[in-house]
N, C-alpha and C. Protein backbone atom coordinates (compact mmCIF):
# COMPACT_ATOMS: atom_id res chain seq x y z
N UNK A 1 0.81 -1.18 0.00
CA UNK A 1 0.00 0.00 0.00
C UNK A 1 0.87 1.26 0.00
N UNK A 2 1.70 1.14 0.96
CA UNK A 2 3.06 2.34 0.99
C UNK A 2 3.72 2.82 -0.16
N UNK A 3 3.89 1.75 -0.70
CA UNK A 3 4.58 1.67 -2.12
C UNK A 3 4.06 2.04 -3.45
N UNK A 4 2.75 2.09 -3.54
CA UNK A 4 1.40 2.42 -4.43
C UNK A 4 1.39 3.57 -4.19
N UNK A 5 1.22 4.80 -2.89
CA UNK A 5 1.27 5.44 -2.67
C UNK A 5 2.58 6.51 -3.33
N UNK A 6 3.51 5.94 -2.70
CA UNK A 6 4.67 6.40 -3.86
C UNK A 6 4.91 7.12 -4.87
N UNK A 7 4.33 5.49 -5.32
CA UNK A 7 4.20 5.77 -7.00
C UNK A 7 3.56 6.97 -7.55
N UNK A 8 2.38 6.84 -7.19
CA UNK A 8 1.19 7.97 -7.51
C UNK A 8 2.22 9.55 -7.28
N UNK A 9 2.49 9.43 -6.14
CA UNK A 9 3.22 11.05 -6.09
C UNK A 9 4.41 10.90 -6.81
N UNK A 10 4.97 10.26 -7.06
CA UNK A 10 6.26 9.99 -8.38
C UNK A 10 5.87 10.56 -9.74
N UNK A 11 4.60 9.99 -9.55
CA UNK A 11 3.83 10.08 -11.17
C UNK A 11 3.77 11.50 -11.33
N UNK A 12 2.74 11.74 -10.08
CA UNK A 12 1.87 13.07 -10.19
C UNK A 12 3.29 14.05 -10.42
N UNK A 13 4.22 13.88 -9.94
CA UNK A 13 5.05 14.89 -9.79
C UNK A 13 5.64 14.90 -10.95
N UNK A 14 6.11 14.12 -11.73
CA UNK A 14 6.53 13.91 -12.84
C UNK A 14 5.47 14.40 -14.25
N UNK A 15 4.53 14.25 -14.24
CA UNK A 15 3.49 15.02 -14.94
C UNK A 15 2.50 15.11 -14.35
N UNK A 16 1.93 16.22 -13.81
CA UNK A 16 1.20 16.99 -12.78
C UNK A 16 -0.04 17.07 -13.93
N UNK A 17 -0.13 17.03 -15.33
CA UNK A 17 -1.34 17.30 -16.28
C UNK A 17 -1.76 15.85 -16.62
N UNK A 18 -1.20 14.60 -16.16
CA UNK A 18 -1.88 13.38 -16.88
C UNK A 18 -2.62 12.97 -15.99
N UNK A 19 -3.24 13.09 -14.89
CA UNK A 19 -3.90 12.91 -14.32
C UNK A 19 -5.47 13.54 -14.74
N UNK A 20 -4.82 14.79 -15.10
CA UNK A 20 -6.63 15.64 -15.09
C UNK A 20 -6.90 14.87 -17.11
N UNK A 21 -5.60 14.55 -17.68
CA UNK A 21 -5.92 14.48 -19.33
C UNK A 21 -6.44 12.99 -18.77
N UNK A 22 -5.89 11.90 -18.37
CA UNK A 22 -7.02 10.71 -18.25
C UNK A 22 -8.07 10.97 -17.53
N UNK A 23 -8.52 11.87 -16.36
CA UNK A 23 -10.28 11.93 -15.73
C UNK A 23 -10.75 12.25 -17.24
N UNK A 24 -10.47 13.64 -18.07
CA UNK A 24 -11.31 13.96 -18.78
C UNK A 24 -11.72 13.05 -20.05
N UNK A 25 -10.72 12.08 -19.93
CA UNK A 25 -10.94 10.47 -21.44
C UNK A 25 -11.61 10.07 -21.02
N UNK A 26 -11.93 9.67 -19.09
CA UNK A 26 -12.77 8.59 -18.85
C UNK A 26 -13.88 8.95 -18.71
N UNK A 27 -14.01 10.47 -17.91
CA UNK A 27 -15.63 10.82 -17.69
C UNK A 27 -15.52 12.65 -18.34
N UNK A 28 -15.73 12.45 -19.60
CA UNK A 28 -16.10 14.04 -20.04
C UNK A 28 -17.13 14.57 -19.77
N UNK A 29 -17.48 16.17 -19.20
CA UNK A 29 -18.13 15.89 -18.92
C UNK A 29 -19.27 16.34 -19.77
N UNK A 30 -20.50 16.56 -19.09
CA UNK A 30 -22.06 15.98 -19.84
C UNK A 30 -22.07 16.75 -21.54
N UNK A 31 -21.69 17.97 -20.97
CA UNK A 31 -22.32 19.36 -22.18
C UNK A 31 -20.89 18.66 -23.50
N UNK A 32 -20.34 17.92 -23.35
CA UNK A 32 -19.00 17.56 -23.92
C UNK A 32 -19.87 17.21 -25.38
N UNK A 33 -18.98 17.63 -26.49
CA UNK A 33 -19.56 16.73 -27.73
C UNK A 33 -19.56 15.40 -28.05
N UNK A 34 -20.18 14.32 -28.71
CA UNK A 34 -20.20 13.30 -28.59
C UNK A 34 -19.18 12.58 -29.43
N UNK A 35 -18.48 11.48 -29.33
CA UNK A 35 -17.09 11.54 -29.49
C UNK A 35 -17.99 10.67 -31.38
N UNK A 36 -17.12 10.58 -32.07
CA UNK A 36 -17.28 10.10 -33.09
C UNK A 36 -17.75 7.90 -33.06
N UNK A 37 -18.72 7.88 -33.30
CA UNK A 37 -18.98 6.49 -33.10
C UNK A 37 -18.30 5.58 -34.05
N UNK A 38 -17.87 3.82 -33.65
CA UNK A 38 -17.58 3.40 -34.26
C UNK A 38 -18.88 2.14 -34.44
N UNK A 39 -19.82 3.10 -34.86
CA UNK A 39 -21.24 2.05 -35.29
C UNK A 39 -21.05 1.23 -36.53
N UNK A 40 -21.60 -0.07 -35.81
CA UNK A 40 -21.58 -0.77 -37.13
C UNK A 40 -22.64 -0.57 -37.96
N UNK A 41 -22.88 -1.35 -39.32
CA UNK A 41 -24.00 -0.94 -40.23
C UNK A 41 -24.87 -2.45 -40.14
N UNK A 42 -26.37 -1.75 -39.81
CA UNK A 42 -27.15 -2.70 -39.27
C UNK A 42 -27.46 -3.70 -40.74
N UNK A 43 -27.69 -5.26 -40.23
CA UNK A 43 -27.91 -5.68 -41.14
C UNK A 43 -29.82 -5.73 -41.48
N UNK A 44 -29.97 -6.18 -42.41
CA UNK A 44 -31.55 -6.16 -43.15
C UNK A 44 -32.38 -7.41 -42.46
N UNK A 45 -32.70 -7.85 -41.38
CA UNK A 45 -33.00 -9.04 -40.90
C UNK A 45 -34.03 -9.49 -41.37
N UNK A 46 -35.11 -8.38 -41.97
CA UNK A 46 -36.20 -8.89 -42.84
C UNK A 46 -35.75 -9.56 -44.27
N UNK A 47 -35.07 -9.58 -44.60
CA UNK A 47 -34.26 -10.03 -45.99
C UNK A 47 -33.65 -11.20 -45.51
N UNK A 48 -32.86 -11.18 -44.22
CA UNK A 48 -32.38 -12.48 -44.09
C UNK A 48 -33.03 -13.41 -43.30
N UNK A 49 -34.56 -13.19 -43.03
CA UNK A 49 -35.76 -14.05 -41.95
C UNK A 49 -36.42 -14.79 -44.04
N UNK A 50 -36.14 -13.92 -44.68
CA UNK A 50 -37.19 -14.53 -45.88
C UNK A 50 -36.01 -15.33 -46.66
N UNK A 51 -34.85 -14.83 -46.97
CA UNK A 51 -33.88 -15.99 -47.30
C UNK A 51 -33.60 -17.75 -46.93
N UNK A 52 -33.75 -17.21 -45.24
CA UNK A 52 -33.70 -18.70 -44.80
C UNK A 52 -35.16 -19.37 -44.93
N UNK A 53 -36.13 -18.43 -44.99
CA UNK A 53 -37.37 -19.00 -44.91
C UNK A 53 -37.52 -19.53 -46.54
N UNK A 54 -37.12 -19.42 -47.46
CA UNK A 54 -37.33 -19.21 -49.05
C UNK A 54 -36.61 -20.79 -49.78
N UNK A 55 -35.08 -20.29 -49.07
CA UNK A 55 -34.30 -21.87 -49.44
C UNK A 55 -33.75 -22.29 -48.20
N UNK A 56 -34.36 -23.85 -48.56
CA UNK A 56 -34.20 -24.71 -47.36
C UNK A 56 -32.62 -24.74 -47.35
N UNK A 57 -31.70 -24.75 -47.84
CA UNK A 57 -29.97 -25.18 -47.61
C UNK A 57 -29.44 -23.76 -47.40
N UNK A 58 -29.76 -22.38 -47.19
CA UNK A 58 -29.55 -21.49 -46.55
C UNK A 58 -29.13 -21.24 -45.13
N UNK A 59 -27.93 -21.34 -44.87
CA UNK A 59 -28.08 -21.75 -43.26
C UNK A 59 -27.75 -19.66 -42.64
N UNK A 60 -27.92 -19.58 -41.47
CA UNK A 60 -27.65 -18.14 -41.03
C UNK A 60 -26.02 -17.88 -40.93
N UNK A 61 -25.14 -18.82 -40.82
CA UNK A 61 -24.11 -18.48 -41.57
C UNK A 61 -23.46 -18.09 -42.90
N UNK A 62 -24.27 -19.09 -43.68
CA UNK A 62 -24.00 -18.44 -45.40
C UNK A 62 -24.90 -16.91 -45.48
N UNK A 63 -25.96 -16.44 -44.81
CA UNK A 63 -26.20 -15.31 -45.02
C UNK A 63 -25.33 -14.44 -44.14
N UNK A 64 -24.82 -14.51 -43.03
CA UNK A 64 -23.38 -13.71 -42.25
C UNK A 64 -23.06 -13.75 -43.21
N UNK A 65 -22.01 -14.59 -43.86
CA UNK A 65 -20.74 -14.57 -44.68
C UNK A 65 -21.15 -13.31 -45.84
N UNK A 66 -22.35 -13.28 -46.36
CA UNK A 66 -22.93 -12.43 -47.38
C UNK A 66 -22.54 -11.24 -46.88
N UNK A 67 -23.23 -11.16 -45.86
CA UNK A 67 -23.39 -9.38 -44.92
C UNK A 67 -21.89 -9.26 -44.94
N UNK A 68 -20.76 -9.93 -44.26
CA UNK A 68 -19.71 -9.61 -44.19
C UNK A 68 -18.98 -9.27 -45.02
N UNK A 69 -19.18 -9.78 -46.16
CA UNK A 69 -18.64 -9.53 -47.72
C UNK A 69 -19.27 -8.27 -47.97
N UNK A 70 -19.81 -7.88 -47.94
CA UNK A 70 -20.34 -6.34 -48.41
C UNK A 70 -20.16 -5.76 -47.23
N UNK A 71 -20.03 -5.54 -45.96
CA UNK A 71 -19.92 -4.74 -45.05
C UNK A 71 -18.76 -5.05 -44.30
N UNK A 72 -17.35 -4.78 -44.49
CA UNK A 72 -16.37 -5.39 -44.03
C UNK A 72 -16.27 -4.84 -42.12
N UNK A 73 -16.49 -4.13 -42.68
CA UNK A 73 -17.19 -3.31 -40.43
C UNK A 73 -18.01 -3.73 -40.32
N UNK A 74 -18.73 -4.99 -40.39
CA UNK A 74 -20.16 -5.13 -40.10
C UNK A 74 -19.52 -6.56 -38.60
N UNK A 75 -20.80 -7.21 -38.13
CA UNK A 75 -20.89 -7.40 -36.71
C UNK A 75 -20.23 -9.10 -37.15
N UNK A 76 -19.63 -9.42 -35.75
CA UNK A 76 -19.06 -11.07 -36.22
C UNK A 76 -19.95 -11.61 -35.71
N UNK A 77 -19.61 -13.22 -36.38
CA UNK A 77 -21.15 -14.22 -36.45
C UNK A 77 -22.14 -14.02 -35.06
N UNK A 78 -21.13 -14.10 -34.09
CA UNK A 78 -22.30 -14.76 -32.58
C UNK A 78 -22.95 -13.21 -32.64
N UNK A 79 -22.84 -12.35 -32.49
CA UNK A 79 -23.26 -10.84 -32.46
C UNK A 79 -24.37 -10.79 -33.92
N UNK A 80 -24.10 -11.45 -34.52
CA UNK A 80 -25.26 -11.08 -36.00
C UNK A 80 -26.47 -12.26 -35.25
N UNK A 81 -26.01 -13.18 -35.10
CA UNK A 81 -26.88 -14.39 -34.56
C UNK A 81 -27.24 -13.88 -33.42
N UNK A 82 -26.53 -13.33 -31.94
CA UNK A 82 -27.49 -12.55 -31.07
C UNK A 82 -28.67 -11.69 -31.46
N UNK A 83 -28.09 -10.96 -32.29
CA UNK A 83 -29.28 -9.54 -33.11
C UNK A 83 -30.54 -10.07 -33.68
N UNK A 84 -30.48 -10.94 -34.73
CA UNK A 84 -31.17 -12.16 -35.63
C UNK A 84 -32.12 -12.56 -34.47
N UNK A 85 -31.62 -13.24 -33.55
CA UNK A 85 -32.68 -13.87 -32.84
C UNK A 85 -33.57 -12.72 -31.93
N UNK A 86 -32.76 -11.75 -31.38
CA UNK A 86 -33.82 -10.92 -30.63
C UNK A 86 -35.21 -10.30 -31.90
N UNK A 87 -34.46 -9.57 -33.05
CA UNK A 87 -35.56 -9.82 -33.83
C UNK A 87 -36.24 -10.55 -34.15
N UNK A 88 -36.02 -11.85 -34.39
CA UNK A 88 -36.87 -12.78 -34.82
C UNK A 88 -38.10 -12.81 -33.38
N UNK A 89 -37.89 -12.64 -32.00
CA UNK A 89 -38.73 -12.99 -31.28
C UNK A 89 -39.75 -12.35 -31.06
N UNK A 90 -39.75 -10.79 -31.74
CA UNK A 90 -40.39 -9.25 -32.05
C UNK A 90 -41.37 -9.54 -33.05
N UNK A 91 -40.89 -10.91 -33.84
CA UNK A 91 -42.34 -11.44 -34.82
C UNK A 91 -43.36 -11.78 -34.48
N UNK A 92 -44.57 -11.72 -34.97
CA UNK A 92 -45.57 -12.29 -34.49
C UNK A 92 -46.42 -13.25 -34.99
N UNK A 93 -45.77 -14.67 -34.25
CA UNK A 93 -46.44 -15.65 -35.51
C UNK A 93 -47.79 -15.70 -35.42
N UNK A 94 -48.24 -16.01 -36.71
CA UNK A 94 -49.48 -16.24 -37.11
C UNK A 94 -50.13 -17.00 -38.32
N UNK A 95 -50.33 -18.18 -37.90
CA UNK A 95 -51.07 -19.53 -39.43
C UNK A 95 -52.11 -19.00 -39.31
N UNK A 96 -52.28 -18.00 -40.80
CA UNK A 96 -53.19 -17.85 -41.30
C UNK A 96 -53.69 -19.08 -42.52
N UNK A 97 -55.12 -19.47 -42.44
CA UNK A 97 -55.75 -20.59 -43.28
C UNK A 97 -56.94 -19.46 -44.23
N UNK A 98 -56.53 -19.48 -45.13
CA UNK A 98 -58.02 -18.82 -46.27
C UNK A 98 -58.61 -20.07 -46.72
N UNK A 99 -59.93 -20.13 -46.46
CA UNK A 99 -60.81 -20.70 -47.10
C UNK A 99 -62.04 -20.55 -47.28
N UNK A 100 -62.77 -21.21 -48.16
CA UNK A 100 -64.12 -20.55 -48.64
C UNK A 100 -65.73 -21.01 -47.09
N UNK A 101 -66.45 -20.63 -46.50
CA UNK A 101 -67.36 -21.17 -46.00
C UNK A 101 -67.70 -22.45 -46.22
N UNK A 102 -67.89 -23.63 -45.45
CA UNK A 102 -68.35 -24.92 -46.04
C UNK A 102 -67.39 -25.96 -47.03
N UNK A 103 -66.55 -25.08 -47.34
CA UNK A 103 -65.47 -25.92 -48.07
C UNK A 103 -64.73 -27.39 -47.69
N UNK A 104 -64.12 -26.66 -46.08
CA UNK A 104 -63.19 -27.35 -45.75
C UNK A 104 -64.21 -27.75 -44.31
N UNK A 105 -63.25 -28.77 -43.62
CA UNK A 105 -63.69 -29.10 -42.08
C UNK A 105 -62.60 -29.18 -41.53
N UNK A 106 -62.68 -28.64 -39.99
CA UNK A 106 -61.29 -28.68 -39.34
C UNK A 106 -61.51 -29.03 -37.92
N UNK A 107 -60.80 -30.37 -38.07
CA UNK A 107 -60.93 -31.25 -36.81
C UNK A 107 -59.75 -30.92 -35.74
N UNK A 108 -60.11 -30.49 -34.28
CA UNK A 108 -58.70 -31.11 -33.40
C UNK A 108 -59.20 -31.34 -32.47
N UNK A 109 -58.10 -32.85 -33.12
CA UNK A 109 -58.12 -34.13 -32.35
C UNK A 109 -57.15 -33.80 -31.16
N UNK A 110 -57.52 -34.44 -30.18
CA UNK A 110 -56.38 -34.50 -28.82
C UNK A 110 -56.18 -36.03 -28.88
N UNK A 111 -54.70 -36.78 -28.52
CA UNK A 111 -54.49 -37.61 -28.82
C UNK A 111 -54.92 -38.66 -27.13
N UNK A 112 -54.46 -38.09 -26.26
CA UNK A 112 -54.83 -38.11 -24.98
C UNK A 112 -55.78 -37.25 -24.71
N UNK A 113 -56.47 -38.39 -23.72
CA UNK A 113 -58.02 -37.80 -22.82
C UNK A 113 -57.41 -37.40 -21.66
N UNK A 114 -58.01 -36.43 -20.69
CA UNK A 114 -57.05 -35.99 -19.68
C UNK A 114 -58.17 -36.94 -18.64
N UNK A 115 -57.18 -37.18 -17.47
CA UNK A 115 -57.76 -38.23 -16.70
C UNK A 115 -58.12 -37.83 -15.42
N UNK A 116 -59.54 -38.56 -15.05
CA UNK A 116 -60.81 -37.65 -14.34
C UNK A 116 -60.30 -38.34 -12.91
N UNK A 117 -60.39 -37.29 -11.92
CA UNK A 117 -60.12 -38.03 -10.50
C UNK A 117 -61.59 -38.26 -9.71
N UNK A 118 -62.01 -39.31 -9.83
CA UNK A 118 -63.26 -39.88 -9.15
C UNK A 118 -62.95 -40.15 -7.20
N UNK A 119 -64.16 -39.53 -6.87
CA UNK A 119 -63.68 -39.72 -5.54
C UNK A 119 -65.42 -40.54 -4.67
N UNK A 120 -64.95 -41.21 -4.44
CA UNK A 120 -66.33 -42.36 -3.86
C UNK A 120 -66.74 -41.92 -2.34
């Protein structure tokens, strides 16, 4: 602890300004401009939910590999596959059936009867 101590006043004394130049890297403060982002470029997940849905041998890697090829800053696999799935769960499934009145009949069957507790 003695020795840590030291140091710090070694430092400080030795450059008395790197102290205040790293606070202001780590916490600038609020009114500060916003530093330049290194955002990636989002991919099209509606394009790649109908790809895999379209051809069956499409796997979500051969569509990464696509995105990556055209977006060389774009996100690596587990991070495209994190993203992918939170969207995908934002869908809202729904089997829709069109058919005409009287046409069709639609049975559901339960395969198991649920079983009655009789009490005497």
């Amino acid at each position: 602890m003695r020795f840590a101590a030291i140091q710090r006043t070694r430092r400080s004394e030795s450059n008395p300004n790197s102290s205040r130049v790293l606070e202001a890297a780590l916490f600038p403060p609020p009114d500060a401009a916003p530093q330049p982002s290194t955002r990636k470029s989002p991919p099209d997940f509606a394009a790649v939910h109908e790809q895999l849905q379209r051809h069956r041998h499409v796997t979500l890697q051969l569509v990464w590999e696509e995105y990556r090829d055209a977006n060389q800053d774009g996100y690596g696999y587990s991070r495209f596959c994190e993203l992918y799935q939170r969207w995908r769960k934002k869908l809202d499934v729904v089997l829709r059936q069109e058919h005409k009145a009287g046409e069709n009949t639609f049975v559901d069957i339960q395969t198991k009867l649920p079983k009655m507790n009789r009490t005497k």
